[in-house]
C-alpha atoms as a PDB file:
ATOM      1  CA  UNK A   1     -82.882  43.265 -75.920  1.00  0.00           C
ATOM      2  CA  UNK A   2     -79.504  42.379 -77.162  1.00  0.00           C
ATOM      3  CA  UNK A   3     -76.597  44.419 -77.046  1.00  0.00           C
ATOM      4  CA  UNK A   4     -72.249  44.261 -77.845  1.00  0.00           C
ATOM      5  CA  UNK A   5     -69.867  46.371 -76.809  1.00  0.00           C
ATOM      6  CA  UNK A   6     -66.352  46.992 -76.153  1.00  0.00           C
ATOM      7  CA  UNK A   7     -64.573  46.059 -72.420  1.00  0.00           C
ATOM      8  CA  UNK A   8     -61.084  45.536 -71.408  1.00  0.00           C
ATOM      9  CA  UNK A   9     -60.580  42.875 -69.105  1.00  0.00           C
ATOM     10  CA  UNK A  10     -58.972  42.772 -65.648  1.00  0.00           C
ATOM     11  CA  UNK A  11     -59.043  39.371 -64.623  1.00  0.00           C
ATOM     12  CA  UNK A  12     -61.059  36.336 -64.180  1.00  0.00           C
ATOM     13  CA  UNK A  13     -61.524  34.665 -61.232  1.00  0.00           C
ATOM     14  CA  UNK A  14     -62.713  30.844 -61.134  1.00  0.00           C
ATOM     15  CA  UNK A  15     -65.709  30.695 -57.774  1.00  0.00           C
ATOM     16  CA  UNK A  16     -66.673  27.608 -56.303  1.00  0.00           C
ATOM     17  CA  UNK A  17     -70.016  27.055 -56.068  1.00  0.00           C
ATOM     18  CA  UNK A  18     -71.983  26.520 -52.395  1.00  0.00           C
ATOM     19  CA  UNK A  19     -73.692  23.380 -53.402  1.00  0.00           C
ATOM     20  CA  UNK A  20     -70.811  22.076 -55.591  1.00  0.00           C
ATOM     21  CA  UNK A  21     -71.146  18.857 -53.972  1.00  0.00           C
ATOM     22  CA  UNK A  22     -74.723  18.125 -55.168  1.00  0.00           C
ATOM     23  CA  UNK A  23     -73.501  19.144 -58.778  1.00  0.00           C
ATOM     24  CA  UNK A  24     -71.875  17.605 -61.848  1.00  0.00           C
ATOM     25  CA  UNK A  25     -68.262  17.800 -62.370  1.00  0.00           C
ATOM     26  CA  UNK A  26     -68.429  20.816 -64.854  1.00  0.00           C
ATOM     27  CA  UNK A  27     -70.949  22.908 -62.944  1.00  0.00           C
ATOM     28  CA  UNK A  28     -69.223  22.898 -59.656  1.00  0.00           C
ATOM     29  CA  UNK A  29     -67.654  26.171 -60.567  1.00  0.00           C
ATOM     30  CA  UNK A  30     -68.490  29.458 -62.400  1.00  0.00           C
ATOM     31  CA  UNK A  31     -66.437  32.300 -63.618  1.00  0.00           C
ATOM     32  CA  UNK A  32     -66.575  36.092 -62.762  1.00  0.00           C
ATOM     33  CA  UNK A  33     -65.170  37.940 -65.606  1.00  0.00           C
ATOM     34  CA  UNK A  34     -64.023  41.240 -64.614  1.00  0.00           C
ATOM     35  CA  UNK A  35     -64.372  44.134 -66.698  1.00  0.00           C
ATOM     36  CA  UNK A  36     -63.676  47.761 -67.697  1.00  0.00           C
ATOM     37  CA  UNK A  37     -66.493  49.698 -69.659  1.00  0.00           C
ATOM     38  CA  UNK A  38     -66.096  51.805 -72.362  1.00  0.00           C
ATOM     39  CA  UNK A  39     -66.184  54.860 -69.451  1.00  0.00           C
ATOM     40  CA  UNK A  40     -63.499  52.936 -67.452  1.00  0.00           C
ATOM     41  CA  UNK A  41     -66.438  51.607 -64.862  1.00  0.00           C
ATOM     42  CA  UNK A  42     -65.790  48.256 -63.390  1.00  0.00           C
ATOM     43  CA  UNK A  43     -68.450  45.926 -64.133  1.00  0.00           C
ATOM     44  CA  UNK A  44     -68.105  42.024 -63.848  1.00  0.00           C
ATOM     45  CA  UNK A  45     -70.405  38.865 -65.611  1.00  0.00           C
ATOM     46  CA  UNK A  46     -70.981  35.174 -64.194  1.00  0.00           C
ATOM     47  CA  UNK A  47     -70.296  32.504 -66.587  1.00  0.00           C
ATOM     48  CA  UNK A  48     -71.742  29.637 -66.059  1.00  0.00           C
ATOM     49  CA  UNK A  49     -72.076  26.093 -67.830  1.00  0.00           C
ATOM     50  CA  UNK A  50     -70.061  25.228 -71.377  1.00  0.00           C
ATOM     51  CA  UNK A  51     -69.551  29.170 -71.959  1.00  0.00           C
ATOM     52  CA  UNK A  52     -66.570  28.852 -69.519  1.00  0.00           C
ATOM     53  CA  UNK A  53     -64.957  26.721 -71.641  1.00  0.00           C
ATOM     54  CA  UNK A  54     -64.761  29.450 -74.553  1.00  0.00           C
ATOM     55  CA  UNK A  55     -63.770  31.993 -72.246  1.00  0.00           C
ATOM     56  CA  UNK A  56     -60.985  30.070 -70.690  1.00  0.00           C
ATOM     57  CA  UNK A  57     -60.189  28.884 -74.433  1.00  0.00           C
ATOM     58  CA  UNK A  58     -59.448  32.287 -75.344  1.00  0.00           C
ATOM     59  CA  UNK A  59     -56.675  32.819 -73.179  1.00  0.00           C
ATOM     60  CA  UNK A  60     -57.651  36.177 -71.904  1.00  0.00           C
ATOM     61  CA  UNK A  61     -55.012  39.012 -71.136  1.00  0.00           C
ATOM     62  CA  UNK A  62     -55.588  41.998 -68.571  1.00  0.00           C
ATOM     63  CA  UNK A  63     -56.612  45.210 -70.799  1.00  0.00           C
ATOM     64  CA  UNK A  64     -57.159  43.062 -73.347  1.00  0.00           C
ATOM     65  CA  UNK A  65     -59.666  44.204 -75.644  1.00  0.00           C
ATOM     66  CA  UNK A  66     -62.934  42.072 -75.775  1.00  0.00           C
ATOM     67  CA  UNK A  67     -66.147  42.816 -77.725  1.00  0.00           C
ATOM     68  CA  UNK A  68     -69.271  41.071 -75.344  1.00  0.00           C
ATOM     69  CA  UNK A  69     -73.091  40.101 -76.539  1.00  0.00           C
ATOM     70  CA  UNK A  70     -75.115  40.554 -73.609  1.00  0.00           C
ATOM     71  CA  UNK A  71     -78.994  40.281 -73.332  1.00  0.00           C
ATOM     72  CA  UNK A  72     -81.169  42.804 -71.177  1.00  0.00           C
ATOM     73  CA  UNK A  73     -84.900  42.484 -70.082  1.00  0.00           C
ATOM     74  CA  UNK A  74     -87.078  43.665 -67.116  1.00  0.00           C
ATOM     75  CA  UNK A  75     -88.863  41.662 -65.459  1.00  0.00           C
ATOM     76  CA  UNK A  76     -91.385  41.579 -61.998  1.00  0.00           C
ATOM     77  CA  UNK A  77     -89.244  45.251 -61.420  1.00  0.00           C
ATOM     78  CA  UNK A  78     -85.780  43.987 -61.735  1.00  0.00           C
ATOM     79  CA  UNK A  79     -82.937  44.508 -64.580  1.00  0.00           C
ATOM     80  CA  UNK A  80     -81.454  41.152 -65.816  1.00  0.00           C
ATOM     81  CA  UNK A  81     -78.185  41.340 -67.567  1.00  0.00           C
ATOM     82  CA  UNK A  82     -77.333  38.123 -69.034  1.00  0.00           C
ATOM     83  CA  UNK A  83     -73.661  37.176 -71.091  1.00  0.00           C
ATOM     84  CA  UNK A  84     -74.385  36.048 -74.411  1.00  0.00           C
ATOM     85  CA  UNK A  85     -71.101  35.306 -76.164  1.00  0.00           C
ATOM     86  CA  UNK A  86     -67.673  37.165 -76.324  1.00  0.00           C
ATOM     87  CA  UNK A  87     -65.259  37.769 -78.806  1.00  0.00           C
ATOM     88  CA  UNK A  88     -61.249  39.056 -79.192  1.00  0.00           C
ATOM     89  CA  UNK A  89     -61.420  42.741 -81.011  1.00  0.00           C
END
């Protein structure tokens, strides 16, 4: 399932991987986008791969507003939440 909604962001912090040696130059790192909800719950997503580049593109503010796709499945008794795309409101 697919889903958007609205978040307001706190900050985003840029995490070194642990086998960043082993790794290309643009996978050494990931981002952890940190998030308000629409209930004012903190909640966070890892970005990994070329959608860093469009969130770092975008030039983020804290409480900015920010409209996110995210996809949901179950699987093997586990809740996946994966980032999708994210937008400026």
């Amino acid at each position: 399932m697919e889903y958007s909604s609205n978040f307001k962001v706190l900050n985003i912090q840029e995490i070194s991987r642990r086998n960043s040696e082993e790794l290309k130059e643009e996978d050494k790192t990931f981002l952890k986008l940190n998030l308000l909800d629409f209930n004012n719950n903190p909640c966070s997503f890892m970005i990994f791969g070329k959608d860093k580049n469009k969130v770092l593109e975008l030039d983020l503010k804290s409480l900015e507003d920010v409209v996110i796709t995210f996809g949901v499945n179950y699987n093997k008794d586990r809740w996946n939440v994966n980032f999708i795309d994210i937008d400026i409101r």
